[in-house]
Protein backbone atom coordinates (compact mmCIF):
# COMPACT_ATOMS: atom_id res chain seq x y z
CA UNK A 1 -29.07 -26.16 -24.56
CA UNK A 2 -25.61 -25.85 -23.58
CA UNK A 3 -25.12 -23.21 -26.16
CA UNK A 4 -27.95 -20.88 -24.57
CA UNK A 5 -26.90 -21.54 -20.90
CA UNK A 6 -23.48 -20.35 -21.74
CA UNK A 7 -23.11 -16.72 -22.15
CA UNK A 8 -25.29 -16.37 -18.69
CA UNK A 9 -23.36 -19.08 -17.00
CA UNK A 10 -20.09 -16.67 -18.24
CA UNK A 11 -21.46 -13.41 -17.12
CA UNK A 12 -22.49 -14.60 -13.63
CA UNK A 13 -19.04 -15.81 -13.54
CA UNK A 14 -17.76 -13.06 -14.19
CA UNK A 15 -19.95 -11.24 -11.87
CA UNK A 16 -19.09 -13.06 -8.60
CA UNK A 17 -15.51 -12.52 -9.85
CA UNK A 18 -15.86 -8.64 -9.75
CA UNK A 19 -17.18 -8.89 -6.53
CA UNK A 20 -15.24 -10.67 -4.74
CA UNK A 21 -11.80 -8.33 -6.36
CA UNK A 22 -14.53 -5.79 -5.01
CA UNK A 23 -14.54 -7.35 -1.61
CA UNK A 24 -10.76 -7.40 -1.04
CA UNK A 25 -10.35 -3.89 -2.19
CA UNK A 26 -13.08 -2.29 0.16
CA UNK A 27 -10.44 -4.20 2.71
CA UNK A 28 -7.96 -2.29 1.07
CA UNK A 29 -9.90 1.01 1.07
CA UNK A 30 -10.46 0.48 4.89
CA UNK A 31 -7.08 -0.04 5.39
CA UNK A 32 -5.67 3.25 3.57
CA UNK A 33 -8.49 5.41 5.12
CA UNK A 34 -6.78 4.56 8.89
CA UNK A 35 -3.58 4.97 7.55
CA UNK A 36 -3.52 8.27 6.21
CA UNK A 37 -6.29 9.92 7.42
CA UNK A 38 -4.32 10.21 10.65
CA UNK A 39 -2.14 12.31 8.87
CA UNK A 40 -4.17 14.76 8.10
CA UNK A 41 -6.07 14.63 12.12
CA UNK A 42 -3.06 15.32 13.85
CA UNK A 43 -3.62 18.75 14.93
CA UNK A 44 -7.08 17.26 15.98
CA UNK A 45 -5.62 14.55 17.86
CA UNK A 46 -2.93 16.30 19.57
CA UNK A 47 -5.79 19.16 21.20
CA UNK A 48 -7.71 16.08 21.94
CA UNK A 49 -5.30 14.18 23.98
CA UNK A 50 -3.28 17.06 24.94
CA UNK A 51 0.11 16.17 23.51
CA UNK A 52 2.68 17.34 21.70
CA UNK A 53 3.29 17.38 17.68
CA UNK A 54 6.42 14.61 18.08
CA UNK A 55 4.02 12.33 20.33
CA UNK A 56 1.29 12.58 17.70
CA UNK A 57 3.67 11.62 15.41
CA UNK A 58 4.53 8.70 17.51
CA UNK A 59 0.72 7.12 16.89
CA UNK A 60 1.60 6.95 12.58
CA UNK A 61 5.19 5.48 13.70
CA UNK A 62 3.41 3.00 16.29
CA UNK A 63 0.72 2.13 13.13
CA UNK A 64 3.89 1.35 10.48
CA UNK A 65 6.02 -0.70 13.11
CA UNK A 66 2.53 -2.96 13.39
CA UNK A 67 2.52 -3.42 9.46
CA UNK A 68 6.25 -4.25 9.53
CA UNK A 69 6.00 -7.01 12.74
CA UNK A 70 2.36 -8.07 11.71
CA UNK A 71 2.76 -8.77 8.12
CA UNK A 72 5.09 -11.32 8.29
CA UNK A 73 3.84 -12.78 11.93
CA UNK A 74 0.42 -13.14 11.02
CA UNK A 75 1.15 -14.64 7.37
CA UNK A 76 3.25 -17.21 8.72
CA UNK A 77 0.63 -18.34 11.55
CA UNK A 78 -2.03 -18.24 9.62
CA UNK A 79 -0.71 -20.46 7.16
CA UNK A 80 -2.75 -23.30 8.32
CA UNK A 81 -6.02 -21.50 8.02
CA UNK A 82 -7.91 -21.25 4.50
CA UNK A 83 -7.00 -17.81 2.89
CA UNK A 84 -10.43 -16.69 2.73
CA UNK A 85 -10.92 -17.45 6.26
CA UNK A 86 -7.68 -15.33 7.42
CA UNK A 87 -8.67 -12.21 5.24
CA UNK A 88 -11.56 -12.52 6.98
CA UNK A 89 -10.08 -12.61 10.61
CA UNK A 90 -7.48 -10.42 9.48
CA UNK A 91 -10.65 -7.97 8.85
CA UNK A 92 -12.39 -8.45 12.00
CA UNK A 93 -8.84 -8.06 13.67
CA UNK A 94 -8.67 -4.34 11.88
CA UNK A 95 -12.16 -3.37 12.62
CA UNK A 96 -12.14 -4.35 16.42
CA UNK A 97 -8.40 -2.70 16.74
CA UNK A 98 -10.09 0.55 15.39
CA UNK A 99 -12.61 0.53 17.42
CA UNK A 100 -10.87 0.38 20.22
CA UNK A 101 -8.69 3.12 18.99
CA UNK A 102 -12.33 5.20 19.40
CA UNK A 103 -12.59 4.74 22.64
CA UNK A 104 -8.92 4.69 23.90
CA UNK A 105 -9.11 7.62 26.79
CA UNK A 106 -5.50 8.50 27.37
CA UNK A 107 -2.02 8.60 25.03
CA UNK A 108 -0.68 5.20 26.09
CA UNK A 109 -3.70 3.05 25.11
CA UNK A 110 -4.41 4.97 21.86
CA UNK A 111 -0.31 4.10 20.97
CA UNK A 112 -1.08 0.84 21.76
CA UNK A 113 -4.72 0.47 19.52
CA UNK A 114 -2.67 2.32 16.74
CA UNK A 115 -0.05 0.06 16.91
CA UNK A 116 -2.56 -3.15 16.91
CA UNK A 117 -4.46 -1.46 13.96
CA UNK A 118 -1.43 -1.61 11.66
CA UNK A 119 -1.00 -5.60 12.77
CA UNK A 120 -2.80 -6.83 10.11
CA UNK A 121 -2.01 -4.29 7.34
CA UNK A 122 0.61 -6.50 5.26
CA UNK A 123 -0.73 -9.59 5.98
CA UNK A 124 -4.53 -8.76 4.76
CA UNK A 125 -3.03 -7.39 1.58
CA UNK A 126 -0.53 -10.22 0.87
CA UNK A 127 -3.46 -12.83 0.98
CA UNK A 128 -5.92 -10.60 -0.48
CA UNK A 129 -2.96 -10.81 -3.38
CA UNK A 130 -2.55 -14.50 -3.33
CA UNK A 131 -6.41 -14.93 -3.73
CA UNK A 132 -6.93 -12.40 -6.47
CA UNK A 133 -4.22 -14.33 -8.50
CA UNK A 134 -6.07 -17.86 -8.14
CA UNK A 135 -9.23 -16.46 -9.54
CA UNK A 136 -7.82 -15.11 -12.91
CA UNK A 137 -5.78 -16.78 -15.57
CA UNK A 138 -1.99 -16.19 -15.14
CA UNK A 139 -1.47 -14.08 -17.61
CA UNK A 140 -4.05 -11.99 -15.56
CA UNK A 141 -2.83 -11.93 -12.09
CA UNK A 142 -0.94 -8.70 -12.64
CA UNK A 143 -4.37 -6.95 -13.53
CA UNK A 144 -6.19 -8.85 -10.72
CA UNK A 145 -3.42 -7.74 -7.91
CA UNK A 146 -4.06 -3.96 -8.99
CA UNK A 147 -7.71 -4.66 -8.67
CA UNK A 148 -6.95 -5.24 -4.82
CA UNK A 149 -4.26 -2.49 -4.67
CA UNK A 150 -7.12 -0.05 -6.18
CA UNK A 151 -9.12 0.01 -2.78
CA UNK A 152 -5.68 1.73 -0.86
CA UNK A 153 -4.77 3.98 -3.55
CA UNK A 154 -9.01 5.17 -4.14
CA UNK A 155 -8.87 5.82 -0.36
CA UNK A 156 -6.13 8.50 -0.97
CA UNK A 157 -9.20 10.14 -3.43
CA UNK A 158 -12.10 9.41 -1.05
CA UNK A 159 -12.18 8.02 2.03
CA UNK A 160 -8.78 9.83 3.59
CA UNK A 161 -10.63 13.44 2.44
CA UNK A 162 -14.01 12.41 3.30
CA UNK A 163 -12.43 11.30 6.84
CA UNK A 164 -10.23 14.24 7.86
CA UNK A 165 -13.09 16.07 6.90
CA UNK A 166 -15.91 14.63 9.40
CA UNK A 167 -12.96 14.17 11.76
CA UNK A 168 -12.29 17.98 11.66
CA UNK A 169 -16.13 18.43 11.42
CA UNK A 170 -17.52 16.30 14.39
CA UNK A 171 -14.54 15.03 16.07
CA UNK A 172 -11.38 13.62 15.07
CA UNK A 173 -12.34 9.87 17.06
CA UNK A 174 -15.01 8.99 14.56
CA UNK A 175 -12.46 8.28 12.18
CA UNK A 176 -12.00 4.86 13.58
CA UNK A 177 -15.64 4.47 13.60
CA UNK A 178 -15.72 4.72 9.88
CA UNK A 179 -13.28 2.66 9.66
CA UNK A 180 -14.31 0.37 11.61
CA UNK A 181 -17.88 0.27 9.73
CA UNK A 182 -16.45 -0.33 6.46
CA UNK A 183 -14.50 -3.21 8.12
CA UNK A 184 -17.37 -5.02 9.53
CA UNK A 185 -19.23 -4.62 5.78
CA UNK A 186 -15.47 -6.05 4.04
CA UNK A 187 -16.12 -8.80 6.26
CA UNK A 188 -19.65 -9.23 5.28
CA UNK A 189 -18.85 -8.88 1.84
CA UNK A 190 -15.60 -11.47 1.70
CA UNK A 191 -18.12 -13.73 3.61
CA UNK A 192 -20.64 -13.95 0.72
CA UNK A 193 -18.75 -13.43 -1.85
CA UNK A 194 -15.03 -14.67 -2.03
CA UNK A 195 -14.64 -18.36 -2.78
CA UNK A 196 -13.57 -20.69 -0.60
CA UNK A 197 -10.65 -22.53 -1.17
CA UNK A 198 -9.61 -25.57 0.85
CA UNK A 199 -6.16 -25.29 2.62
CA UNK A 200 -2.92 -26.64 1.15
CA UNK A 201 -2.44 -30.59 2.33
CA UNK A 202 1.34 -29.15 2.72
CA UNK A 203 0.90 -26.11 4.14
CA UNK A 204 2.71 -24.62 7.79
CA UNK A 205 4.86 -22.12 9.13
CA UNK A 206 7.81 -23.80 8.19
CA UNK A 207 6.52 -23.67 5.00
CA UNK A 208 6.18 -20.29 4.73
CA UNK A 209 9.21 -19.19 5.89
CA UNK A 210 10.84 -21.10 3.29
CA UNK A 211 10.70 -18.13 1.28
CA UNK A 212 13.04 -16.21 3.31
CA UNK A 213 15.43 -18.48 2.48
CA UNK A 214 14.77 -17.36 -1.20
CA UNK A 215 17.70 -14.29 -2.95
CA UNK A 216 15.08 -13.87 -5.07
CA UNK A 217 12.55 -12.59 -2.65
CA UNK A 218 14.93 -10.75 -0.62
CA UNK A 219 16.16 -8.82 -3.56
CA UNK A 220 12.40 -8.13 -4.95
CA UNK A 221 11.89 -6.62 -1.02
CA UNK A 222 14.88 -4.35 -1.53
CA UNK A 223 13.69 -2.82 -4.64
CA UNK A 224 11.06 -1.74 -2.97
CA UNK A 225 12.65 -0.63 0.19
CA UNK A 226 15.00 0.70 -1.72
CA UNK A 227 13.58 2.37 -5.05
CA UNK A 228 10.30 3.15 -3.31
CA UNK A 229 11.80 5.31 -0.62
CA UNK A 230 11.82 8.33 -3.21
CA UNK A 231 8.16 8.30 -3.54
CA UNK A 232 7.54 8.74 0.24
CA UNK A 233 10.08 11.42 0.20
CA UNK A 234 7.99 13.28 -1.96
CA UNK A 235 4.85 12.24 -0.24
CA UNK A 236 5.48 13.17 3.43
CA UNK A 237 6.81 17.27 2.39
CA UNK A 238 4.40 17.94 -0.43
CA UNK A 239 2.69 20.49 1.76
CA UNK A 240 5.68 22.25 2.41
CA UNK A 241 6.87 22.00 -1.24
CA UNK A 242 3.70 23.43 -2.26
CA UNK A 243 3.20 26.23 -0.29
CA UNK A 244 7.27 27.05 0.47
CA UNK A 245 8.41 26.30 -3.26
CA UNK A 246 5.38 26.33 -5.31
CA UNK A 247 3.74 29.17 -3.87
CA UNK A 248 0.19 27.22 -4.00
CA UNK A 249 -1.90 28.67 -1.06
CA UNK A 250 -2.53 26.12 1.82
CA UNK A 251 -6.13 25.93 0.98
CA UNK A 252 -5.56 24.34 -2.21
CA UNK A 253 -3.35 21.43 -0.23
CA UNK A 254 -6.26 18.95 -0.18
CA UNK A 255 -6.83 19.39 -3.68
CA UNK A 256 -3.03 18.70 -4.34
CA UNK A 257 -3.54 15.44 -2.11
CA UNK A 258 -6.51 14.49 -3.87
CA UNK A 259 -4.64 14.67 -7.23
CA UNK A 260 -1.98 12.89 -5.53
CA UNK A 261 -4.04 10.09 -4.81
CA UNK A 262 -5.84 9.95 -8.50
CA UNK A 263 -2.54 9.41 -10.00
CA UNK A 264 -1.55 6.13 -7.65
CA UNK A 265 -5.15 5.15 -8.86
CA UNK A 266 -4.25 5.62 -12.72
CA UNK A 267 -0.66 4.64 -11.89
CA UNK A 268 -1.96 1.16 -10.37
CA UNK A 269 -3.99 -0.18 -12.90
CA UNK A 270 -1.49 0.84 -15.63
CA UNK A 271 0.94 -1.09 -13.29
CA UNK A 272 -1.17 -4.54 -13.00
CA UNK A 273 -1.66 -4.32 -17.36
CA UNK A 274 1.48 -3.94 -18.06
CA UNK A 275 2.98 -6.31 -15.09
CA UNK A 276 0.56 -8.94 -16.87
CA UNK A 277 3.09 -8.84 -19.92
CA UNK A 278 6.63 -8.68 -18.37
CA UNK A 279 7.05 -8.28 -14.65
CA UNK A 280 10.53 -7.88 -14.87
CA UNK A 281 9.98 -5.77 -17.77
CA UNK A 282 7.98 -3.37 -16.08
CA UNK A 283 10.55 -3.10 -12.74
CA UNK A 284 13.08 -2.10 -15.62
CA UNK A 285 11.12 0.32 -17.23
CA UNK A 286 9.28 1.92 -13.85
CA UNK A 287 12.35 2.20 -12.02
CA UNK A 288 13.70 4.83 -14.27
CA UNK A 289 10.50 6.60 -14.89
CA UNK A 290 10.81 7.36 -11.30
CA UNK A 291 14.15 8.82 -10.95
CA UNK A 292 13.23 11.24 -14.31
CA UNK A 293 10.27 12.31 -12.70
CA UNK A 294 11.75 13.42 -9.77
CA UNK A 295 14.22 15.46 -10.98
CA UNK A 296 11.47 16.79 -12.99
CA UNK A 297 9.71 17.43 -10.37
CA UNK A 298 12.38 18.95 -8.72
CA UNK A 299 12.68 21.54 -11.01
CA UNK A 300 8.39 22.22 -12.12
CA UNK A 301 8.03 22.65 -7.93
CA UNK A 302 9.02 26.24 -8.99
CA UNK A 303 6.24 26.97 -10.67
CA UNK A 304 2.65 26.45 -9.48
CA UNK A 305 1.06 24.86 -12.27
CA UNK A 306 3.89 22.39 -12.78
CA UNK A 307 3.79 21.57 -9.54
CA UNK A 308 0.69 20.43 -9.41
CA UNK A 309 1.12 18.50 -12.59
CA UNK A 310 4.03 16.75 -11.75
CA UNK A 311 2.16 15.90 -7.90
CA UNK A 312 -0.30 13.76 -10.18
CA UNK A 313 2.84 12.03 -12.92
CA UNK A 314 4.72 10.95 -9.49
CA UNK A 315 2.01 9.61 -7.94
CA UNK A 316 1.12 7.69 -11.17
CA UNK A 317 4.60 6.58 -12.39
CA UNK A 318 5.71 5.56 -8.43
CA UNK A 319 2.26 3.51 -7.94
CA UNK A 320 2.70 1.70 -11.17
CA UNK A 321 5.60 0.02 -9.92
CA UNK A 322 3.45 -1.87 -7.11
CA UNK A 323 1.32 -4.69 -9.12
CA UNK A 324 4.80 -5.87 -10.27
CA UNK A 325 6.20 -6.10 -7.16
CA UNK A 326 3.88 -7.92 -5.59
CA UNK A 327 3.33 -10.58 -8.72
CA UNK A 328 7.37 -10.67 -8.88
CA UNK A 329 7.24 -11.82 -4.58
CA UNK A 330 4.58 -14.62 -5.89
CA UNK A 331 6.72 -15.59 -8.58
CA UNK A 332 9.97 -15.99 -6.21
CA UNK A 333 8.29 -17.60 -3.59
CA UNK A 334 5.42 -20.11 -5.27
CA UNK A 335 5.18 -22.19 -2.07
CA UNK A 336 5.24 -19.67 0.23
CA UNK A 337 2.96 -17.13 -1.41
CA UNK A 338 0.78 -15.65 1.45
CA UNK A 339 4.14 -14.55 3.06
CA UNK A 340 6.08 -13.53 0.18
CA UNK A 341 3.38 -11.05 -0.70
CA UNK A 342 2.86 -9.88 2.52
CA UNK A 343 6.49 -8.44 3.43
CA UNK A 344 6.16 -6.49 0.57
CA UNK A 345 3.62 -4.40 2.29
CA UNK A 346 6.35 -4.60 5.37
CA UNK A 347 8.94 -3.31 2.97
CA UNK A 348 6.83 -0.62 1.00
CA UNK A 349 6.63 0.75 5.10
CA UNK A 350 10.49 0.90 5.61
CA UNK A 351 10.49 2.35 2.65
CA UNK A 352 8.07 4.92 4.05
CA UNK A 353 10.39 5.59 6.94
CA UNK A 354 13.58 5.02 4.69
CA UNK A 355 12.03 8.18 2.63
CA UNK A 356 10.80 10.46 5.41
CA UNK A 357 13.97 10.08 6.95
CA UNK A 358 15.67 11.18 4.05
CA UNK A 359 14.34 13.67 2.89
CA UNK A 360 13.57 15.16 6.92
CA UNK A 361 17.86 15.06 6.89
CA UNK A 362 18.28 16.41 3.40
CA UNK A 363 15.88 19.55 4.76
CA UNK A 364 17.73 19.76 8.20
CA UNK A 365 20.76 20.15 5.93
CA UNK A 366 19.37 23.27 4.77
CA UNK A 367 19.21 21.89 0.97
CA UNK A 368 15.26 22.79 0.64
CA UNK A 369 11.95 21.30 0.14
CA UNK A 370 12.91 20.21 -3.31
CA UNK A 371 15.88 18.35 -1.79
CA UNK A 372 13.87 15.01 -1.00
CA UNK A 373 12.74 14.61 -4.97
CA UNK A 374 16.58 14.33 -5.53
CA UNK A 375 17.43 11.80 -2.69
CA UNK A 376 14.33 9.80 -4.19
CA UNK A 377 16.11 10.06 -7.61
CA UNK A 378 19.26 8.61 -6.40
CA UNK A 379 17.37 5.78 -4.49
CA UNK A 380 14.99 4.96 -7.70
CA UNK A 381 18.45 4.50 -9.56
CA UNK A 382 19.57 2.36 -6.34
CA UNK A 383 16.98 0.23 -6.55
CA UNK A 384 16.97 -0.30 -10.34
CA UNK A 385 20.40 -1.65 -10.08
CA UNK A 386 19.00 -4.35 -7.43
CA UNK A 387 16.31 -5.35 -10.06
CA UNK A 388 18.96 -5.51 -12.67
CA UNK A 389 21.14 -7.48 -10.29
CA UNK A 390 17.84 -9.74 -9.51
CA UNK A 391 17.79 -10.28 -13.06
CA UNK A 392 21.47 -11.35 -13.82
CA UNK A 393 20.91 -13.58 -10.69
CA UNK A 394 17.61 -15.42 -12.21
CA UNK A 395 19.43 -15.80 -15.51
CA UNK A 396 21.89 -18.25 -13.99
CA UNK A 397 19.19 -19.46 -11.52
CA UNK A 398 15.29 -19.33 -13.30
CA UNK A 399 12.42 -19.21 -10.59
CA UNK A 400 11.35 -22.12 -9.69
């Protein structure tokens, strides 16, 4: 009897398993949808509230200050609460702030919504993370991390296109609806199907921020501050590159995007395999990929058809370094893990600004569109030296 029952006993297992990974990345996808599509609405939004381009850029700023402040806030409060039961307000919390962002009627309100929306950015990834990781076997956390980080990186493919183009279609404000729609049906969905887990006996806030009092965590956060910044560099000019360098006409921008965005998606799930087998090991290896393929890049931005192979390797070789990251913030921080993983998220944003800023100064200097791809070079060697630094310090000192 018990041998029959068995193999569907496993496979409904494994079913609820996939959908509840599915659950937490359609938070994900949500999440990546508001925070990119923006990017691509600006011109919308800035004819539709009658401001200028800086202001407009003022509403992507307001949404990455809410990730960095949010991430970390709402981890640590929401310590107390079951993890299922935060993602789930940390859902509801996205889907009412971009809802609101709908029907904000003037500038000030709509900084304010945008700023709210990005609140609970960090924090619904970093227990989305933690709760991924308790459903597999150890040795498959890694995989089960990139599962999550799948539904950001497919929105780059899908939902940010599919956005910016109703947005541009039928107006720019029904962005936040969708957004908001696919919210509500994450909520639904980690509802039904996402175990519940019963809180941690030990668990607070003081808890929690126990890992800041961890090297270890610190120095995982600057590796990613630090050797991430290069792939936002690339990121936030590729338009320019493109049609300045490259000569690729501006119509053929989305598709460059789009590639963009399949190669974090290829990238990430590479990442979580192969963070499964040495997370350390994978930092080590990543973080050099990187700076080659920038200065690769650097150079194929010439040509078209380089350039829009090499758009697709960095995004693929950047995003695989994510999964690892995320796994090595558990890993530093066991008894503080909601937190841990969530200022990652905090840190992959200053690396977003770290990046833009760079590369917006190396351009100023007059040093051209290819310029950033260098500075990101530099900072992907930067931040491999941290990780080799991190590992020096954990020989003397193993995790606990």
């Amino acid at each position: 009897m018990t041998t029959t029952m068995s193999p569907p006993v496993q496979r409904s297992a494994k079913r609820h398993l996939g959908l509840a990974i599915l659950s937490l990345a359609m938070g994900g996808f949500a999440i990546g949808t508001t925070e990119f599509a923006m990017m691509g609405l600006l011109k919308e939004v800035e004819e539709g509230l009658a401001i200028r381009t800086p202001e407009a850029g003022n509403l992507i700023s307001a949404y990455a200050l809410g990730v960095v402040i949010g991430a970390p806030v709402f981890a640590a409060f929401g310590a107390k609460l079951p993890r299922k039961h935060l993602a789930l307000g940390l859902m509801l919390f996205l889907s009412v702030a971009n809802l609101t962002s709908f029907i904000a009627p003037d500038y000030g309100l709509m900084l304010v919504s945008r700023f709210a929306s990005g609140l609970p950015h960090g924090a619904f990834f970093g227990v989305a993370a933690v709760i991924a990781a308790s459903l597999v076997a150890p040795t498959k956390r890694g995989w089960a991390i990139s599962m999550v980080m799948a539904g950001l990186t497919v929105s780059n493919v899908i939902g940010v296109p599919l956005a910016t183009w109703v947005g541009q279609t039928f107006g720019w404000r029904l962005l936040f609806v969708i957004v908001g729609a696919i919210g509500l049906g994450t909520v639904a969905m980690v509802w039904k199907f996402v175990p519940f887990e019963p809180v941690h006996p030990e668990a607070s806030i003081r808890r929690e921020l126990g890992a800041l009092k961890r090297l270890q965590v610190w120095l995982a956060l600057l590796i990613g501050i630090i050797g991430f910044g290069g792939f936002f560099a690339v990121y936030t000019y590729i338009a320019h590159t493109m049609t300045s360098v490259a000569g690729i006409p501006e119509n053929f921008i989305p598709a460059v995007v789009a590639l963009y965005g399949v190669g974090m998606v290829v990238g990430n799930i590479i990442g979580g395999r192969i963070a499964d087998r040495s997370v350390m090991g994978t930092i080590y290896f990543v973080m050099p990929g990187i700076a080659v393929a920038l200065v690769v890049y650097a150079i194929a931005a010439n040509w078209a058809w380089s350039a829009f192979l090499m758009a697709f390797v960095v995004a693929g070789i950047g995003s695989m370094l994510t999964p690892a990251l995320q796994t090595r913030l558990l890993d530093a921080a066991p008894g503080a893990a909601s937190l841990a993983s969530s200022l990652n998220h905090s840190a992959l944003n200053i690396a977003n600004a770290l990046g833009a800023f760079l590369g917006g100064t190396v351009i100023a200097w007059g040093w051209g569109y290819v310029a950033p791809a260098l500075v990101g070079a530099v900072l992907a060697v930067l931040g491999l030296g941290v990780a080799v630094i991190s590992g020096l310090v954990e020989r003397r000192k193993p995790l606990a």
